[in-house]
N, C-alpha and C. Protein backbone atom coordinates (compact mmCIF):
# COMPACT_ATOMS: atom_id res chain seq x y z
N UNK A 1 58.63 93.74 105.16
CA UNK A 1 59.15 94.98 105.73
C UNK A 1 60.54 94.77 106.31
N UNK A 2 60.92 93.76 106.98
CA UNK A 2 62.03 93.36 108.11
C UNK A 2 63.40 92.70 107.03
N UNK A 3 62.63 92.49 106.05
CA UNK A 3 63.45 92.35 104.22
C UNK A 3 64.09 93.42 103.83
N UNK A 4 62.82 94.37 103.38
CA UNK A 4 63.72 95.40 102.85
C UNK A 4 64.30 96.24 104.05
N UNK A 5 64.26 96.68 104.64
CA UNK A 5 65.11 97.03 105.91
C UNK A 5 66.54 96.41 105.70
N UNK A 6 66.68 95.04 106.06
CA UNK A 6 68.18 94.55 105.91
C UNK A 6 68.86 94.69 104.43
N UNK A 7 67.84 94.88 103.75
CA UNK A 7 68.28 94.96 102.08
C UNK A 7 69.04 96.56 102.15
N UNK A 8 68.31 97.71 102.72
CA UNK A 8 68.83 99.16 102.78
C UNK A 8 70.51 98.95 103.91
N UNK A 9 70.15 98.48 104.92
CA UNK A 9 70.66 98.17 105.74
C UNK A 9 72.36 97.65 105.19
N UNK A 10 72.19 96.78 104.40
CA UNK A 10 73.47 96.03 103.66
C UNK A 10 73.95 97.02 102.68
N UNK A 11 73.08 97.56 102.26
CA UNK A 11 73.37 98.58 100.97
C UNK A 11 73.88 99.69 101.45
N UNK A 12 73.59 100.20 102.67
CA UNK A 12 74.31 101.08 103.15
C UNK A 12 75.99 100.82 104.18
N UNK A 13 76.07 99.84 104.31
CA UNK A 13 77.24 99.22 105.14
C UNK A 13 77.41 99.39 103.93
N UNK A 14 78.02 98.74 102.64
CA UNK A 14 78.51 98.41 101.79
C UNK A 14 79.02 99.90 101.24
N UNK A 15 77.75 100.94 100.96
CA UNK A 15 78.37 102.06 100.64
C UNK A 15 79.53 102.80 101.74
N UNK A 16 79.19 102.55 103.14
CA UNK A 16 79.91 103.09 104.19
C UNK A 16 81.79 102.68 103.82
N UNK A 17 81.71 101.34 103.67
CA UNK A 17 82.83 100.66 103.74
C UNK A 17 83.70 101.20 102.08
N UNK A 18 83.08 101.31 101.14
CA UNK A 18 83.62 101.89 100.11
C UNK A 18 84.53 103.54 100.27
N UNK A 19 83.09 104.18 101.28
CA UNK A 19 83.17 105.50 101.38
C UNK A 19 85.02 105.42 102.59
N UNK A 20 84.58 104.59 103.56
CA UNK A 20 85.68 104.86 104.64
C UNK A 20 87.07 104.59 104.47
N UNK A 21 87.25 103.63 102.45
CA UNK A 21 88.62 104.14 102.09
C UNK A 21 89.33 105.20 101.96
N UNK A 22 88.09 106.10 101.54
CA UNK A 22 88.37 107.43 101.00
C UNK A 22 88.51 108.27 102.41
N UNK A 23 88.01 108.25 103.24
CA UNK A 23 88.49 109.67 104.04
C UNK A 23 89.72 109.14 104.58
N UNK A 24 90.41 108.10 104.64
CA UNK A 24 91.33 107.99 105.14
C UNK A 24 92.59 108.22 104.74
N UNK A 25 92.44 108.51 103.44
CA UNK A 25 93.74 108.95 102.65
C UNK A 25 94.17 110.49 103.58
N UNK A 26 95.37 110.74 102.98
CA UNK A 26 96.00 112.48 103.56
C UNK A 26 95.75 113.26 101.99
N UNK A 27 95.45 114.79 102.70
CA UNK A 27 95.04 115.45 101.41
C UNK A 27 96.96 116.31 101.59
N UNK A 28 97.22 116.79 100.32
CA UNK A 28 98.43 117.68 100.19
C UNK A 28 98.13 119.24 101.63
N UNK A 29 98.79 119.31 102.23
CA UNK A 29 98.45 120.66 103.07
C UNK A 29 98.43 121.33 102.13
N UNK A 30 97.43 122.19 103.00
CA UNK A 30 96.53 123.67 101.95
C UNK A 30 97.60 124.95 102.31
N UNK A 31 98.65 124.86 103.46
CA UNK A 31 99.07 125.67 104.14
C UNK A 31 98.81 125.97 105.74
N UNK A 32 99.65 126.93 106.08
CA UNK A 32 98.91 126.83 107.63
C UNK A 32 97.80 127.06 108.13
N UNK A 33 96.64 127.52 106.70
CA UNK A 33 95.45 127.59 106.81
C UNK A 33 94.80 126.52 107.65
N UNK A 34 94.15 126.59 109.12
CA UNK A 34 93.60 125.45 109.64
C UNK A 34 91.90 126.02 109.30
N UNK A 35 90.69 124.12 109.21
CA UNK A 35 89.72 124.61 108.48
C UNK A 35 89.21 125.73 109.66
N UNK A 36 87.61 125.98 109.13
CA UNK A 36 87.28 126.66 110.15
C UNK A 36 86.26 126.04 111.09
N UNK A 37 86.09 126.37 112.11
CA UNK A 37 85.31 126.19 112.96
C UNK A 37 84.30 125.16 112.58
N UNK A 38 83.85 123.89 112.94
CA UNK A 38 83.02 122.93 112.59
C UNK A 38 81.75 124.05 112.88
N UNK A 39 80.70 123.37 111.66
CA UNK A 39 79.51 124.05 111.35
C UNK A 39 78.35 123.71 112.59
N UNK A 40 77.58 124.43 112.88
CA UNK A 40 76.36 124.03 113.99
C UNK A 40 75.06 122.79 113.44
N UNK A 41 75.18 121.67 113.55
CA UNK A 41 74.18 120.83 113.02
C UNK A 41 72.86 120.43 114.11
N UNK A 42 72.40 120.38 113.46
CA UNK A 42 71.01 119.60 114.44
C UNK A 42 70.86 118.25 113.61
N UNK A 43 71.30 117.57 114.71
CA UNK A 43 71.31 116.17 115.04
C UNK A 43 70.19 115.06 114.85
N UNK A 44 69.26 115.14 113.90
CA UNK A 44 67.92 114.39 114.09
C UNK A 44 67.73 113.13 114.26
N UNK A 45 66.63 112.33 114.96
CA UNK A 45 66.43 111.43 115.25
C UNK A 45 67.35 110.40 114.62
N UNK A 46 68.18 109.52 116.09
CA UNK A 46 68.16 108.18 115.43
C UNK A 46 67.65 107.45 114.48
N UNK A 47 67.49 106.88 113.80
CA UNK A 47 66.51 106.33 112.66
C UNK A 47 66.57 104.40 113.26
N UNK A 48 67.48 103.60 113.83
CA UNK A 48 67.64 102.54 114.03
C UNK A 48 68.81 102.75 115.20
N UNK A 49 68.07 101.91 116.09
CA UNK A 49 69.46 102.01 116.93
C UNK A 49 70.56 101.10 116.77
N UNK A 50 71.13 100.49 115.56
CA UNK A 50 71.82 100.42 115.30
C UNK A 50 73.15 101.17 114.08
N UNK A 51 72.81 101.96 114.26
CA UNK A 51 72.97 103.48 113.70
C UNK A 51 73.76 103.98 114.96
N UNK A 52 75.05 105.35 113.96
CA UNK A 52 75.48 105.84 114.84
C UNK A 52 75.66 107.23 114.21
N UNK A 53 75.52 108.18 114.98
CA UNK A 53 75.83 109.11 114.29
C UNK A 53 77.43 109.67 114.31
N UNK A 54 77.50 110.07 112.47
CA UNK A 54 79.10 110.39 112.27
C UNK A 54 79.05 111.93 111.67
N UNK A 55 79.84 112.60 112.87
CA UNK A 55 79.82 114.08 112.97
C UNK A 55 80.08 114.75 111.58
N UNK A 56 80.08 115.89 111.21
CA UNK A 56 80.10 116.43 109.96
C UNK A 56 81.77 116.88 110.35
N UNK A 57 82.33 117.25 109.36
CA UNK A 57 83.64 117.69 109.04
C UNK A 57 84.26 118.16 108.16
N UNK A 58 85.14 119.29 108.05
CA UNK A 58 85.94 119.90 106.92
C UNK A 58 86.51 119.18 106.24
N UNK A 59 86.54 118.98 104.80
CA UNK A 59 87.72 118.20 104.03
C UNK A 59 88.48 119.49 103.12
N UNK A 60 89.29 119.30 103.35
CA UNK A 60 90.41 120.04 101.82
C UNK A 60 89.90 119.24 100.71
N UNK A 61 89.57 120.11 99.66
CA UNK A 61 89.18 119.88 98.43
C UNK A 61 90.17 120.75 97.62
N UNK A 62 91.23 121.40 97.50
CA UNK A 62 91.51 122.43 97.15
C UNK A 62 91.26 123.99 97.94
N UNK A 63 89.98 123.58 98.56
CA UNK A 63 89.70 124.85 99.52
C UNK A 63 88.82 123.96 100.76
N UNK A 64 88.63 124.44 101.66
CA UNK A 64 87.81 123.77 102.91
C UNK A 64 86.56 123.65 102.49
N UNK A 65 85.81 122.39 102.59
CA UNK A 65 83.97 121.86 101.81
C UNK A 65 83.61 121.31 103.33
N UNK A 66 82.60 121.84 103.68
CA UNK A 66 81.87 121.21 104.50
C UNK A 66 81.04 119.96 103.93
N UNK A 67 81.42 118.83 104.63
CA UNK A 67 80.95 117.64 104.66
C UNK A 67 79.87 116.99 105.97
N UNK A 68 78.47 117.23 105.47
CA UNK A 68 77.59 117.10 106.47
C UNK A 68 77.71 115.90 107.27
N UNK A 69 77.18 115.70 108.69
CA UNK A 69 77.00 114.59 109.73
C UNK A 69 76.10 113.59 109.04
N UNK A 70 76.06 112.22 109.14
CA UNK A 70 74.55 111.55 108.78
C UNK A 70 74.70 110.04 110.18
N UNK A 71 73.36 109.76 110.05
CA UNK A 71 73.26 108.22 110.43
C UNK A 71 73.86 107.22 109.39
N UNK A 72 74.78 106.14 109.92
CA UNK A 72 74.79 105.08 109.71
C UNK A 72 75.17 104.05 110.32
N UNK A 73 75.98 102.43 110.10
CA UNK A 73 76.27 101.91 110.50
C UNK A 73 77.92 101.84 110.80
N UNK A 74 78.14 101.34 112.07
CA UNK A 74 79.59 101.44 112.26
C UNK A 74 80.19 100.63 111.52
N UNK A 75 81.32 101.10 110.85
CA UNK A 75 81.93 100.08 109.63
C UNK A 75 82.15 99.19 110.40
N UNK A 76 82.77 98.83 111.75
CA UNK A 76 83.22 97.05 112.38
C UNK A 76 83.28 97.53 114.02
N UNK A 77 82.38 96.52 113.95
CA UNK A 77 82.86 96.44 115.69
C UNK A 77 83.58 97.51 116.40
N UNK A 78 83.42 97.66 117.30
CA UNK A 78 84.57 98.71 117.95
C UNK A 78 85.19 99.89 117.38
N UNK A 79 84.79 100.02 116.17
CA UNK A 79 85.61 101.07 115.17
C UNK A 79 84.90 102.98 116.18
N UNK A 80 85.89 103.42 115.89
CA UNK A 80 86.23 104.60 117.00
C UNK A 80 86.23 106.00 115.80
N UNK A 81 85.59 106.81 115.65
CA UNK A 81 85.67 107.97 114.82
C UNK A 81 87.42 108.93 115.22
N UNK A 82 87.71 109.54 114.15
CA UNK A 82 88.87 110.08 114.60
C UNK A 82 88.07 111.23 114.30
N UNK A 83 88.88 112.64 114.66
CA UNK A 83 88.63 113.99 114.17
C UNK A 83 89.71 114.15 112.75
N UNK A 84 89.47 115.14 112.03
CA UNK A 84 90.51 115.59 111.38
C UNK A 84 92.01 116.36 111.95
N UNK A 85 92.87 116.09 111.47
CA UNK A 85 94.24 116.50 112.11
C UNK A 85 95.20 116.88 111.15
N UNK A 86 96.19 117.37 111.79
CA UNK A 86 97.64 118.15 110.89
C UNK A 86 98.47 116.97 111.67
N UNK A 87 99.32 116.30 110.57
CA UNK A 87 100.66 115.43 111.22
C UNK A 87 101.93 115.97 109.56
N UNK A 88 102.87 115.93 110.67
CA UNK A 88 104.30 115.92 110.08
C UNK A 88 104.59 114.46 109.47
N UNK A 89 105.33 114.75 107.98
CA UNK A 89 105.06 113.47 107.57
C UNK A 89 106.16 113.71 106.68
N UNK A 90 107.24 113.79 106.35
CA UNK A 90 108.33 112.95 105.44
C UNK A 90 108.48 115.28 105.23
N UNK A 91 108.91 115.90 106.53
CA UNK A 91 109.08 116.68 106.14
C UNK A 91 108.18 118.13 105.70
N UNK A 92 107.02 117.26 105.67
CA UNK A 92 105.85 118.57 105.14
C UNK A 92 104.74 118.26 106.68
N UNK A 93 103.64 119.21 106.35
CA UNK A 93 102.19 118.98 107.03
C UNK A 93 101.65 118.58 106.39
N UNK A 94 100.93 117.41 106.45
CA UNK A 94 99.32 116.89 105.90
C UNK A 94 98.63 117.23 106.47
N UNK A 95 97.28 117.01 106.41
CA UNK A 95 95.92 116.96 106.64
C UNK A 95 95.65 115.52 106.50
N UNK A 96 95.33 115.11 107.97
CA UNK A 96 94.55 113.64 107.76
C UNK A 96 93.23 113.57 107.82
N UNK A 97 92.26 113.36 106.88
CA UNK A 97 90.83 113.15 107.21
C UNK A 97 89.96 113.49 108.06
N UNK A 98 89.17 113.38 108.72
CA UNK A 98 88.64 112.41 109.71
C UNK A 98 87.73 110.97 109.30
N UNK A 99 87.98 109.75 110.04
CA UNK A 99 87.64 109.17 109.41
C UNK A 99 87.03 107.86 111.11
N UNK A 100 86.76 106.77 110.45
CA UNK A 100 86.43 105.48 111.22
C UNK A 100 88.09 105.03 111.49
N UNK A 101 88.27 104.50 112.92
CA UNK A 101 89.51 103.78 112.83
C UNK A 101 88.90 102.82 113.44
C-alpha cells in the first residue's frame, strides 16, 4: 500500500513539474479585457497532508477557460503560488499565468 502511494505520489510531482513549465509562460494580451471574476469552488478534503491545494484560475486561451483548483504536491520547497497578472513588457500588456514561483 505505502508502495503504491509513493509510486502515484512521484507520478504526480513529475506530472506537476512538467505542467509548471507551462503556466509560466505569458499568453499575447487578449486586450483590456480583464478575466472574470474567479469561479466559486468547494475545496474538498485534503487527500495527504502533504498536498497543497492550488487555487483554480483563468487562462487566455484565445478567450478566458476556467482552469479548475486540485490537490497536489508543491513543486520545491518553499515554492509560493502567484495569482495571474497584467505586466508591461517591451511596450505591450501581457498576461502572466498564474503559476508556482
Amino acid at each position: 500500500m505505502k508502495k503504491l502511494f509513493s509510486t502515484k505520489l512521484v507520478s504526480i510531482a513529475a506530472g506537476l513539474a512538467l505542467f509548471a513549465g507551462c503556466v509560466t509562460e505569458e499568453a499575447p494580451a487578449p486586450g483590456p479585457e480583464n478575466p472574470p471574476p474567479p469561479e466559486t469552488e468547494v475545496i474538498p478534503p485534503q487527500p495527504d497532508v502533504m498536498f497543497v491545494w492550488t487555487p483554480g484560475y483563468w487562462d487566455w486561451q484565445g478567450r478566458w477557460i476556467w482552469r479548475r483548483g486540485y490537490w497536489g504536491p508543491r513543486p520545491h520547497p518553499g515554492a509560493v503560488w502567484v495569482q495571474g497578472h497584467w505586466m508591461h513588457r517591451q511596450h505591450r500588456d501581457v498576461w502572466v499565468r498564474p503559476h508556482w514561483q
